[in-house]
N, C-alpha and C. Protein backbone atom coordinates (compact mmCIF):
# COMPACT_ATOMS: atom_id res chain seq x y z
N UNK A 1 0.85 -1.17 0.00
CA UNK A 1 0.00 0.00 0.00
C UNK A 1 0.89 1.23 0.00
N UNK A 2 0.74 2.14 -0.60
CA UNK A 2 1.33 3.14 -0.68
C UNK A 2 0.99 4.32 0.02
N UNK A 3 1.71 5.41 0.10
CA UNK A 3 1.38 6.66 1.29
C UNK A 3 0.33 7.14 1.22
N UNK A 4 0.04 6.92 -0.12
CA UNK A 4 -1.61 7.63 -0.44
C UNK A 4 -2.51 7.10 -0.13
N UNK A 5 -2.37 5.78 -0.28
CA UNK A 5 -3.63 4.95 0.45
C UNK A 5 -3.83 4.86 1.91
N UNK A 6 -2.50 4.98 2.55
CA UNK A 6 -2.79 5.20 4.14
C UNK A 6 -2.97 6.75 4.44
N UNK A 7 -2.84 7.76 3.94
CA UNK A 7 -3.63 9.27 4.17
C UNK A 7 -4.90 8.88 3.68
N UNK A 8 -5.31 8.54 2.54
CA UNK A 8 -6.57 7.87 2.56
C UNK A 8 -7.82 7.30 3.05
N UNK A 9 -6.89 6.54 3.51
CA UNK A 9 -7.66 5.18 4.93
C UNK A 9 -7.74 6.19 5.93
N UNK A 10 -6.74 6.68 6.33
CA UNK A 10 -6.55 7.57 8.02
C UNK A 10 -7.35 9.15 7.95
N UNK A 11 -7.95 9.44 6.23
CA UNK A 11 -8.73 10.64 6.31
C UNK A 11 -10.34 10.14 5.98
N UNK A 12 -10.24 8.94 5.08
CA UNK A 12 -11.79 8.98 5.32
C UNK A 12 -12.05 8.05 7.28
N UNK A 13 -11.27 7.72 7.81
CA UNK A 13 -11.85 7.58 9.24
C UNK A 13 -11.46 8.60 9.90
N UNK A 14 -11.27 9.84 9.51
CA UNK A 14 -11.43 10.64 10.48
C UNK A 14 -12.16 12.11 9.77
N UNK A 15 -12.17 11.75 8.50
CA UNK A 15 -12.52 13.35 8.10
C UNK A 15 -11.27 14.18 7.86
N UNK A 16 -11.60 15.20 7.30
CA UNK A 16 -10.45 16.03 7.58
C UNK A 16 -9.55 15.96 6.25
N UNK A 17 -8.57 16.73 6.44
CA UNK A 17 -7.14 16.08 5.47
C UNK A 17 -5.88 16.77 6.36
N UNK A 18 -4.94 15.57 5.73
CA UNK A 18 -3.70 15.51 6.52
C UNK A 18 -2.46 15.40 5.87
N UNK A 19 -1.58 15.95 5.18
CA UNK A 19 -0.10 15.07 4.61
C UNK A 19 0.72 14.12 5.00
N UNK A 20 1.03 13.34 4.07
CA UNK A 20 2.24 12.13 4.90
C UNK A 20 2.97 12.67 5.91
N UNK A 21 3.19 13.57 5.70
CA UNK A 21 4.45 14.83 6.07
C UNK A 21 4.11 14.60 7.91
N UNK A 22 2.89 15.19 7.80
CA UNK A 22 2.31 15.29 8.84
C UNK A 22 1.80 14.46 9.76
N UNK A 23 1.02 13.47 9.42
CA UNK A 23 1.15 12.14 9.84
C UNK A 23 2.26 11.41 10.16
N UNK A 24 3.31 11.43 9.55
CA UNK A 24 4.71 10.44 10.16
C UNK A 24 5.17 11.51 11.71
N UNK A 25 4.93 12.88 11.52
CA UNK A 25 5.29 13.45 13.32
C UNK A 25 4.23 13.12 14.40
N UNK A 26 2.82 12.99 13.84
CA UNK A 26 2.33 12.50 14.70
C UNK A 26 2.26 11.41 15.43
N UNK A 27 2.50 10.30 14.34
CA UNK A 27 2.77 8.89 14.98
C UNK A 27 3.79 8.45 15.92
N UNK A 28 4.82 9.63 15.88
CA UNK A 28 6.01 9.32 16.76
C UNK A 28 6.01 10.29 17.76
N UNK A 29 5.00 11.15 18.11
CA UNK A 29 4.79 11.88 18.76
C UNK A 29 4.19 11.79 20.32
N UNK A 30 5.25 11.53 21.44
CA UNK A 30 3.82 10.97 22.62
C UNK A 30 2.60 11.64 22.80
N UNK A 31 3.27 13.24 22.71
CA UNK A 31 1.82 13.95 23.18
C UNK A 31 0.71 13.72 22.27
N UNK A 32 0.57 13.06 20.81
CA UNK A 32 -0.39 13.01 20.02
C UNK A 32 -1.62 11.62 20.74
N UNK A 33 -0.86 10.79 21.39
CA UNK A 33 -1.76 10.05 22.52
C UNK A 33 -2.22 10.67 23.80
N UNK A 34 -1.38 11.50 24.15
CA UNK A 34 -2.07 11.82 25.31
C UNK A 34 -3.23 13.42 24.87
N UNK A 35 -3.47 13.91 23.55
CA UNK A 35 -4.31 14.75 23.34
C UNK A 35 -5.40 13.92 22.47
N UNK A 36 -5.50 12.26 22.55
CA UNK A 36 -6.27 12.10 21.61
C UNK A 36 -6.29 12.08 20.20
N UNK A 37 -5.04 12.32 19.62
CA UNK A 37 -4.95 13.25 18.29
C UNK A 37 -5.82 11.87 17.21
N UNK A 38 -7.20 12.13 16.57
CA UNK A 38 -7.44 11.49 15.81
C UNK A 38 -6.90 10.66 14.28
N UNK A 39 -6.43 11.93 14.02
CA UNK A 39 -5.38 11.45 12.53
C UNK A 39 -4.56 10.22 12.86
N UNK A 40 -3.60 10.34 14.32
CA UNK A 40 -2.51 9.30 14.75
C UNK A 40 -3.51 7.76 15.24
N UNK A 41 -5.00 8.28 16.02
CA UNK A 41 -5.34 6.75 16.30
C UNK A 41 -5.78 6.04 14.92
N UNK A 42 -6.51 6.89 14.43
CA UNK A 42 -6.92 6.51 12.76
C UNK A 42 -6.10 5.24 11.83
N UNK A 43 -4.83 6.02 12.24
CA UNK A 43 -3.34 5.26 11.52
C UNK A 43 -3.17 3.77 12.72
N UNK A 44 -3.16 4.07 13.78
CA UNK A 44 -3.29 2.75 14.56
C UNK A 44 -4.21 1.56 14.34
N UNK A 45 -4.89 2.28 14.33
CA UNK A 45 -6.47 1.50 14.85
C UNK A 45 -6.83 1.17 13.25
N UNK A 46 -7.17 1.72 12.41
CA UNK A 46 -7.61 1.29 10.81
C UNK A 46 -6.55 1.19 9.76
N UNK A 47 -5.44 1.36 9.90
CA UNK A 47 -4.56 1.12 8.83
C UNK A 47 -3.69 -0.28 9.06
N UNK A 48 -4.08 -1.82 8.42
CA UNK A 48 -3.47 -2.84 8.74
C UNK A 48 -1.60 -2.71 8.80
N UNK A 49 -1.44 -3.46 9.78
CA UNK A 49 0.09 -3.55 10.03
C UNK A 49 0.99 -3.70 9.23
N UNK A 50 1.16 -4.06 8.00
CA UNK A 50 1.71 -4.26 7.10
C UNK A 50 2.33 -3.21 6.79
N UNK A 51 1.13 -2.45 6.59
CA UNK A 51 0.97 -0.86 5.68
C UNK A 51 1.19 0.38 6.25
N UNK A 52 1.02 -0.25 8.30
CA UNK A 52 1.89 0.85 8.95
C UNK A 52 3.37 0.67 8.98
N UNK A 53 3.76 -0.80 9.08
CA UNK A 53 5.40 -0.51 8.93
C UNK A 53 5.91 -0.08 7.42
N UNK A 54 5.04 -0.37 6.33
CA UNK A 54 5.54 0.02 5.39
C UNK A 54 5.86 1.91 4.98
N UNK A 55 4.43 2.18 5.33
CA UNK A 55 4.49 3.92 5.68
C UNK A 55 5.52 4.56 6.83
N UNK A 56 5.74 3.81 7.86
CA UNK A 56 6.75 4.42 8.53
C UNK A 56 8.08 3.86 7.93
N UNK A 57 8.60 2.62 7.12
CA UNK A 57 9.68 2.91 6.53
C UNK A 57 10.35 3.66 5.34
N UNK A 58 8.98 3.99 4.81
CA UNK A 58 8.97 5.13 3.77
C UNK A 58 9.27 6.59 4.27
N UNK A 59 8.71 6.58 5.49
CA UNK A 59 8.73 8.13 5.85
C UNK A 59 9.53 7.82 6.93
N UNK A 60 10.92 7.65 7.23
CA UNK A 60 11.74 7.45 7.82
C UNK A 60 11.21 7.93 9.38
N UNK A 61 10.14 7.21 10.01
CA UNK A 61 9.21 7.55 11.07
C UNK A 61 10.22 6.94 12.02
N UNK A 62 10.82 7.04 13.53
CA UNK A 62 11.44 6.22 14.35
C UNK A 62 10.40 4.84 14.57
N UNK A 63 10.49 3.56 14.45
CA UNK A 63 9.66 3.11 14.49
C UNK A 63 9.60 2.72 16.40
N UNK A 64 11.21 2.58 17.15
CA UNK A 64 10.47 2.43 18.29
C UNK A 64 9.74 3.89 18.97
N UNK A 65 9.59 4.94 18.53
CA UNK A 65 8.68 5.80 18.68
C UNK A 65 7.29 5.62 18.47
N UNK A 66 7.08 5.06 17.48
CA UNK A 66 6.09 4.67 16.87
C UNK A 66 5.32 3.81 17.81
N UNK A 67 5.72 2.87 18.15
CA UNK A 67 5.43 1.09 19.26
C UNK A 67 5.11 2.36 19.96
N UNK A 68 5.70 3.18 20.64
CA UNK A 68 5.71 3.14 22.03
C UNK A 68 4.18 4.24 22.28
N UNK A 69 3.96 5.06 21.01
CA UNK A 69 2.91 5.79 20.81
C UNK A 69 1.79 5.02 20.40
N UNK A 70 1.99 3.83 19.54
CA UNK A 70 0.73 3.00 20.05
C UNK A 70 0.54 2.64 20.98
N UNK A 71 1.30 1.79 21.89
CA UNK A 71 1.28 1.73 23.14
C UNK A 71 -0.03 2.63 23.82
N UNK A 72 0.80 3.74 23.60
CA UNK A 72 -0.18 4.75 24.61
C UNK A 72 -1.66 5.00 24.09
N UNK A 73 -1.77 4.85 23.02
CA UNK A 73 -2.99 4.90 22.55
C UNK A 73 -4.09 3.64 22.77
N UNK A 74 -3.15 2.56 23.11
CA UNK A 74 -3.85 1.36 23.99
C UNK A 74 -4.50 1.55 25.06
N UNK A 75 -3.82 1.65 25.89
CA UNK A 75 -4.11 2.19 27.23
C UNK A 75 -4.89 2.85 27.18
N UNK A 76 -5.32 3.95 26.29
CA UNK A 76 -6.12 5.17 26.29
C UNK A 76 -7.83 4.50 25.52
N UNK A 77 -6.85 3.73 24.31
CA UNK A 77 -8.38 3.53 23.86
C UNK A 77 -8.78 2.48 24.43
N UNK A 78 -8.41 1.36 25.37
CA UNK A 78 -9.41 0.43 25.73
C UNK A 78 -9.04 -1.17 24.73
N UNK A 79 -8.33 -0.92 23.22
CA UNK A 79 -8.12 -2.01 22.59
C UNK A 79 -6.94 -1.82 21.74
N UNK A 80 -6.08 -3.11 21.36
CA UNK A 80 -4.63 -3.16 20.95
C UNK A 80 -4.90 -2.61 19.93
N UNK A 81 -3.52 -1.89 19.98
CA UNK A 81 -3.05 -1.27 18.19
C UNK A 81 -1.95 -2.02 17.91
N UNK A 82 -2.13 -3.18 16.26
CA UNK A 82 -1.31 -3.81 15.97
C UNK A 82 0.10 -3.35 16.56
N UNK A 83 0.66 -2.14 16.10
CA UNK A 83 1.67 -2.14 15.85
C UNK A 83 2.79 -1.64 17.68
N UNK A 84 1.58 -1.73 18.48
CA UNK A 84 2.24 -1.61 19.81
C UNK A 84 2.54 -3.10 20.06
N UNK A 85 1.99 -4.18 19.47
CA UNK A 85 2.50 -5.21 20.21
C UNK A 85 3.43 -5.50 19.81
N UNK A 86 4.53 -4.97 18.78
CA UNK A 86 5.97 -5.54 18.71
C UNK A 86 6.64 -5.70 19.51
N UNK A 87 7.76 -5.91 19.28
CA UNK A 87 8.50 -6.16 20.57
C UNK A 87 9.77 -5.38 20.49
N UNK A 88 9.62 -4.18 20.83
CA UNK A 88 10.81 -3.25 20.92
C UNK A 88 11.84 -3.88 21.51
N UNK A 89 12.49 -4.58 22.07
CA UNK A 89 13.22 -5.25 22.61
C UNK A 89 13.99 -5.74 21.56
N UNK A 90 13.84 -6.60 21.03
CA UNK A 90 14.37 -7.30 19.71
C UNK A 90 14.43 -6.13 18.45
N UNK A 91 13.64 -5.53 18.51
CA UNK A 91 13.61 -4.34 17.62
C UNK A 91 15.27 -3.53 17.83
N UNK A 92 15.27 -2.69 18.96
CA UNK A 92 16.35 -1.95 19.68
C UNK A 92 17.62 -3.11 19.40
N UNK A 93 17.76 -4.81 19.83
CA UNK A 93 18.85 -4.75 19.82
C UNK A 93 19.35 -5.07 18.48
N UNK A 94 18.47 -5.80 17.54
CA UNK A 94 18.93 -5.82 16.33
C UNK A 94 19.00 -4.13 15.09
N UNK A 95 18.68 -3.44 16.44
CA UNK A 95 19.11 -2.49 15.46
C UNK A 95 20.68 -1.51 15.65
N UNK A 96 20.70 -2.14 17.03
CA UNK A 96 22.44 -1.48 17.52
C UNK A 96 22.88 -2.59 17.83
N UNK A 97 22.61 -4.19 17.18
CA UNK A 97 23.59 -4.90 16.81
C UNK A 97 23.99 -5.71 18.60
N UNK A 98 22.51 -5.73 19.58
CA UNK A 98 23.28 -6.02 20.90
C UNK A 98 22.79 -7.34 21.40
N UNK A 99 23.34 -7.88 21.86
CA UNK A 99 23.20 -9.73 22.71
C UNK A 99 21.83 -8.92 23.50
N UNK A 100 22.17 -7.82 24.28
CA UNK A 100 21.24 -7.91 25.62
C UNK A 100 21.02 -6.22 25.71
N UNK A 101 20.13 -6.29 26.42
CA UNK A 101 19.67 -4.32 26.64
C UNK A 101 20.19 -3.74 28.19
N UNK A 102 21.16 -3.29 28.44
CA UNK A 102 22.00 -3.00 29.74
C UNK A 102 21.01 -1.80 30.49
N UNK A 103 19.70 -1.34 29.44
CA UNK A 103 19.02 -0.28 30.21
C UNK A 103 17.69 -0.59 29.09
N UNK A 104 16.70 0.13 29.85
CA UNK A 104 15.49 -0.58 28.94
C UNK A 104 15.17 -0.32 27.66
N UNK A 105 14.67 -0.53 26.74
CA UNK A 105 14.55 -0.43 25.01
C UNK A 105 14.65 1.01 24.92
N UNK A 106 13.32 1.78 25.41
CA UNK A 106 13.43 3.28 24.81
C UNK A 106 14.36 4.21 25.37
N UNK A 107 15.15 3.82 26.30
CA UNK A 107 16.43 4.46 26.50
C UNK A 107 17.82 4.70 25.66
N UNK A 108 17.44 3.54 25.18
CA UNK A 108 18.86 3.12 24.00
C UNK A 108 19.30 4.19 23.01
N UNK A 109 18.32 4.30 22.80
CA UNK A 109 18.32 5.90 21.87
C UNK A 109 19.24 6.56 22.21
N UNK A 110 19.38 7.21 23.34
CA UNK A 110 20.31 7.97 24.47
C UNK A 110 21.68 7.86 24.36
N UNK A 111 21.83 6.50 23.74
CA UNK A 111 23.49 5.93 23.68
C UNK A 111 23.77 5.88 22.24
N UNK A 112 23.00 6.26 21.22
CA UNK A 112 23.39 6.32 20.24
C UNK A 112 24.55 6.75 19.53
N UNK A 113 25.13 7.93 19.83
CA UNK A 113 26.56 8.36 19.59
C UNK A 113 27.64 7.04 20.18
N UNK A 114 27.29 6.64 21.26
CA UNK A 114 28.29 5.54 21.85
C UNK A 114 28.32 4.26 20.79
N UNK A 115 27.19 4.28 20.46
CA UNK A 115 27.00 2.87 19.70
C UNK A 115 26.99 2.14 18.60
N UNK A 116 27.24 3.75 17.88
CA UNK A 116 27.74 3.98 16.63
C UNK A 116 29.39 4.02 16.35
N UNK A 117 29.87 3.94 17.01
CA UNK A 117 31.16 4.17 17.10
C UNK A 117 31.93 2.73 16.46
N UNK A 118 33.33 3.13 16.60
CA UNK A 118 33.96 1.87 16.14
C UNK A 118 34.49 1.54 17.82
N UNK A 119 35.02 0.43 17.55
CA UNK A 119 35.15 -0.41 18.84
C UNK A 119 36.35 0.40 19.59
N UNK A 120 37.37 0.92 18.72
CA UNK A 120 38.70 1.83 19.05
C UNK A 120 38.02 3.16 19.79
N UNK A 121 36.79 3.51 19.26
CA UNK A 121 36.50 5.16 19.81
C UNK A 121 35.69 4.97 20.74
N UNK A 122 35.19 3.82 20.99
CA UNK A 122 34.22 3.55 22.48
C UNK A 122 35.49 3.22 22.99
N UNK A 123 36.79 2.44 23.11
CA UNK A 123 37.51 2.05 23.67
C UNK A 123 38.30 3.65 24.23
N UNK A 124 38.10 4.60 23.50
CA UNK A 124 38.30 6.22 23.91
C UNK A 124 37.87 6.60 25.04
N UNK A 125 36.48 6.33 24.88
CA UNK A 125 35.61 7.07 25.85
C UNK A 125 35.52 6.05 26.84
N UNK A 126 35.44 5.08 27.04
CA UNK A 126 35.67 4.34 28.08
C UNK A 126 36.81 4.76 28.70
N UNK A 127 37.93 4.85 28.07
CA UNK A 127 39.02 5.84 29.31
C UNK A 127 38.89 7.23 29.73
N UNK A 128 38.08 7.51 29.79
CA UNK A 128 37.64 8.45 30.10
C UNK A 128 36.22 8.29 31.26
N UNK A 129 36.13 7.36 31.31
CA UNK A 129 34.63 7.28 32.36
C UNK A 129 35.48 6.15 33.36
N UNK A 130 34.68 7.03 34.56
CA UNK A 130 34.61 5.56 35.59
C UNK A 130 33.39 5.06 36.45
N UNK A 131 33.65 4.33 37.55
CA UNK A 131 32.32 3.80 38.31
C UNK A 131 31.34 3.73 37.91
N UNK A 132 30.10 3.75 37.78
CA UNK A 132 28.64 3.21 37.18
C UNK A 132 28.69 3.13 35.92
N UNK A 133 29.29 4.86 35.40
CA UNK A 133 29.15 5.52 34.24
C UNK A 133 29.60 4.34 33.36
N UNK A 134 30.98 4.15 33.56
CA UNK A 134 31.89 2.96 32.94
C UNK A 134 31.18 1.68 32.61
N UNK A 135 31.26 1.43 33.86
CA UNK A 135 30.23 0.12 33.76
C UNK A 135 29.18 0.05 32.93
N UNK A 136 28.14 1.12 32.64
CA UNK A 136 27.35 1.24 32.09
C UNK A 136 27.35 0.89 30.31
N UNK A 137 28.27 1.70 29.96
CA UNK A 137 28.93 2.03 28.89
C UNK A 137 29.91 0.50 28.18
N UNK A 138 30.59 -0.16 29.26
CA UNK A 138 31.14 -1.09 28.73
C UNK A 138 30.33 -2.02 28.65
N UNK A 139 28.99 -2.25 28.98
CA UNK A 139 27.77 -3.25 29.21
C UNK A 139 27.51 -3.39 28.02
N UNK A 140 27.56 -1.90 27.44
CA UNK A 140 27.28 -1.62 25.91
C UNK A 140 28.18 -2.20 24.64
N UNK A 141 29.03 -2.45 25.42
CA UNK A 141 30.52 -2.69 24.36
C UNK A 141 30.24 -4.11 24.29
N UNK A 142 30.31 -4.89 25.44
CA UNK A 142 29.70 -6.44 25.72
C UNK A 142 28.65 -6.63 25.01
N UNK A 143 27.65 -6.43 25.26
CA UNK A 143 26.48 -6.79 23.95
C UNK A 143 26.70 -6.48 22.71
N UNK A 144 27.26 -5.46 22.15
CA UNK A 144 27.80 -5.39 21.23
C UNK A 144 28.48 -6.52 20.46
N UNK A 145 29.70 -7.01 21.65
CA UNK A 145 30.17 -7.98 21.03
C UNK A 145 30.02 -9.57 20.63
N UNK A 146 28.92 -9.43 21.49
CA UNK A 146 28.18 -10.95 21.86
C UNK A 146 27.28 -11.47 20.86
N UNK A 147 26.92 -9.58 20.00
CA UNK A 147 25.37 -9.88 19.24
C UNK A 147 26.26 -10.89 17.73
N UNK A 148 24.71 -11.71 17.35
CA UNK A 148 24.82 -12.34 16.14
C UNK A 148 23.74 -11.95 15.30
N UNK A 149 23.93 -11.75 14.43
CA UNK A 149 22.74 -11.47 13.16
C UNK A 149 21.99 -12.61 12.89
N UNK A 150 20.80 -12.57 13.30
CA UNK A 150 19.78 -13.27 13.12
C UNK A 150 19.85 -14.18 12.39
N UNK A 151 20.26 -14.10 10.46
CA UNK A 151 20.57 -15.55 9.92
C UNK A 151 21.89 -15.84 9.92
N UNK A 152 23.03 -15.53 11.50
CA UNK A 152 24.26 -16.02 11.38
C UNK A 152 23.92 -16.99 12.70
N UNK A 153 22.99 -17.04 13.34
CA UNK A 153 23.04 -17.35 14.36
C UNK A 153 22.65 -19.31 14.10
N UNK A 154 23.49 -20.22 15.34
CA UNK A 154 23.84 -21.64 15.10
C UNK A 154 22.39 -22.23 15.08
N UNK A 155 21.85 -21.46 15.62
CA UNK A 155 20.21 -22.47 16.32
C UNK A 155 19.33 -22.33 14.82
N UNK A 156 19.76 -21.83 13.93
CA UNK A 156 19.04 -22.13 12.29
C UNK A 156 17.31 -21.55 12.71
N UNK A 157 17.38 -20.61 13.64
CA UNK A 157 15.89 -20.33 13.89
C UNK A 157 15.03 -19.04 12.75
N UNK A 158 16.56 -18.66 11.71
CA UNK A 158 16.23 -17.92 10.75
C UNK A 158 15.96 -18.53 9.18
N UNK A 159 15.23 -18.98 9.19
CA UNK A 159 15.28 -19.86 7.28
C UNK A 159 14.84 -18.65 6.70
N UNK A 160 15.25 -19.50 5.39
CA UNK A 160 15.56 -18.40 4.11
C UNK A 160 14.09 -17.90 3.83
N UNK A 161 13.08 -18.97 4.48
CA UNK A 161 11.64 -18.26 4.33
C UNK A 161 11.20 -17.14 5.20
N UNK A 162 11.67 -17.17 6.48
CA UNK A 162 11.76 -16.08 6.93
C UNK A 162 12.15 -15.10 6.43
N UNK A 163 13.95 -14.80 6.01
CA UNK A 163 14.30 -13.95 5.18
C UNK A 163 13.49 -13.43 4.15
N UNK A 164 13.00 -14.37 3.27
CA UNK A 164 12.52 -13.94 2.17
C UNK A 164 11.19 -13.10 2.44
N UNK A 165 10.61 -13.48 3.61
CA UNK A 165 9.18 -12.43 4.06
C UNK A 165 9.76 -11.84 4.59
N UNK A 166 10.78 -11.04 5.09
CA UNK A 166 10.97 -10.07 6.06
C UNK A 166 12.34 -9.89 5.86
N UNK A 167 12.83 -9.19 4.43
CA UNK A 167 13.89 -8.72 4.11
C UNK A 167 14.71 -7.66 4.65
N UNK A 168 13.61 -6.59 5.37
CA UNK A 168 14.10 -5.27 5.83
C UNK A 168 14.43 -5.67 7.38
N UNK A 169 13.87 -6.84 7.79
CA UNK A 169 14.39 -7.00 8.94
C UNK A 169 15.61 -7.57 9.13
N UNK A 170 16.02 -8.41 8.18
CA UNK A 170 17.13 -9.43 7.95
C UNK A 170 18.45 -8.98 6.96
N UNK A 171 18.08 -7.34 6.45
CA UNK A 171 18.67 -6.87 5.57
C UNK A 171 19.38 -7.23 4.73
N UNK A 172 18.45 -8.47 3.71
CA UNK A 172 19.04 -8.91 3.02
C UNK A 172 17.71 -9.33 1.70
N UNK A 173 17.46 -10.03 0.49
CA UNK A 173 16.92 -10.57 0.33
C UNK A 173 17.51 -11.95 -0.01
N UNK A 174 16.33 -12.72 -0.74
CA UNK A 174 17.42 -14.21 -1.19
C UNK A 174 17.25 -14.46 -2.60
């Protein structure tokens, strides 16, 4: 489905009109759950899951922003929005590449400059930190090094059919 069809879907259930533009800040937006914002539940609640991860990878939307703003719109409305039940967890570490989460998913964000780095320039800033801070930080370096890419990993729990449905997750096709 394309962007037009989900402004589409998300304006005839709500009325109104809206741009992609505009819609991808709302969806990643907390306060757009906690004001109700119709356009953003619209996109939750009536636009199938498919077609929301596809619109937020088009519109370079944060997607654990996204989870975490359905989320809230759960809570609020009374019934699940597909796309809160992912699992940010697995999301976050296959996306900074980590065995384990040393602080909880939507924090990770926070360490982004650290985690981007090469192993030599965290090995920088680690001399430079001590006590918790350190610790903290090298927790980061450890998962780092521990992580395996999903179809490298021994337990074969990734087949090529997986891959082949879920290329952007596996960043690859076959």
């Amino acid at each position: 489905m394309s962007t037009s069809s989900v402004i589409t879907t998300v304006t005839t259930a709500c009325g109104g009109s809206i741009t992609a533009e505009e819609l991808s800040a709302r969806i990643a937006d907390p306060s757009t759950a906690l004001s109700g914002d119709l356009y953003a539940l619209g996109f939750f609640s009536d636009v199938w899951l498919k077609q929301q991860l596809n619109f937020v990878h088009e519109m370079n939307v944060d997607l654990v922003s996204a989870i975490l703003v359905a989320r809230e719109f759960t809570k609020m409305a009374g019934w699940e929005m597909p796309l809160g039940k992912l699992d940010v967890d697995q999301i976050v570490k296959d996306r900074y590449r980590l065995k384990y989460l040393p602080v909880d998913a939507e924090y990770v964000d926070h360490y982004r400059d650290f985690l981007e780095r090469t192993v030599q320039e965290q090995d920088a800033i680690l001399g430079t930190l001590d006590g918790p801070e350190y610790e903290l930080f090298q927790s980061f370096q450890v998962a780092q090094a521990l992580y395996q890419a999903p179809d490298q990993r021994p337990d074969g729990s990734v087949t090529p059919e997986k891959i082949a449905a879920n290329p952007d997750r596996y960043c690859r096709e076959l």
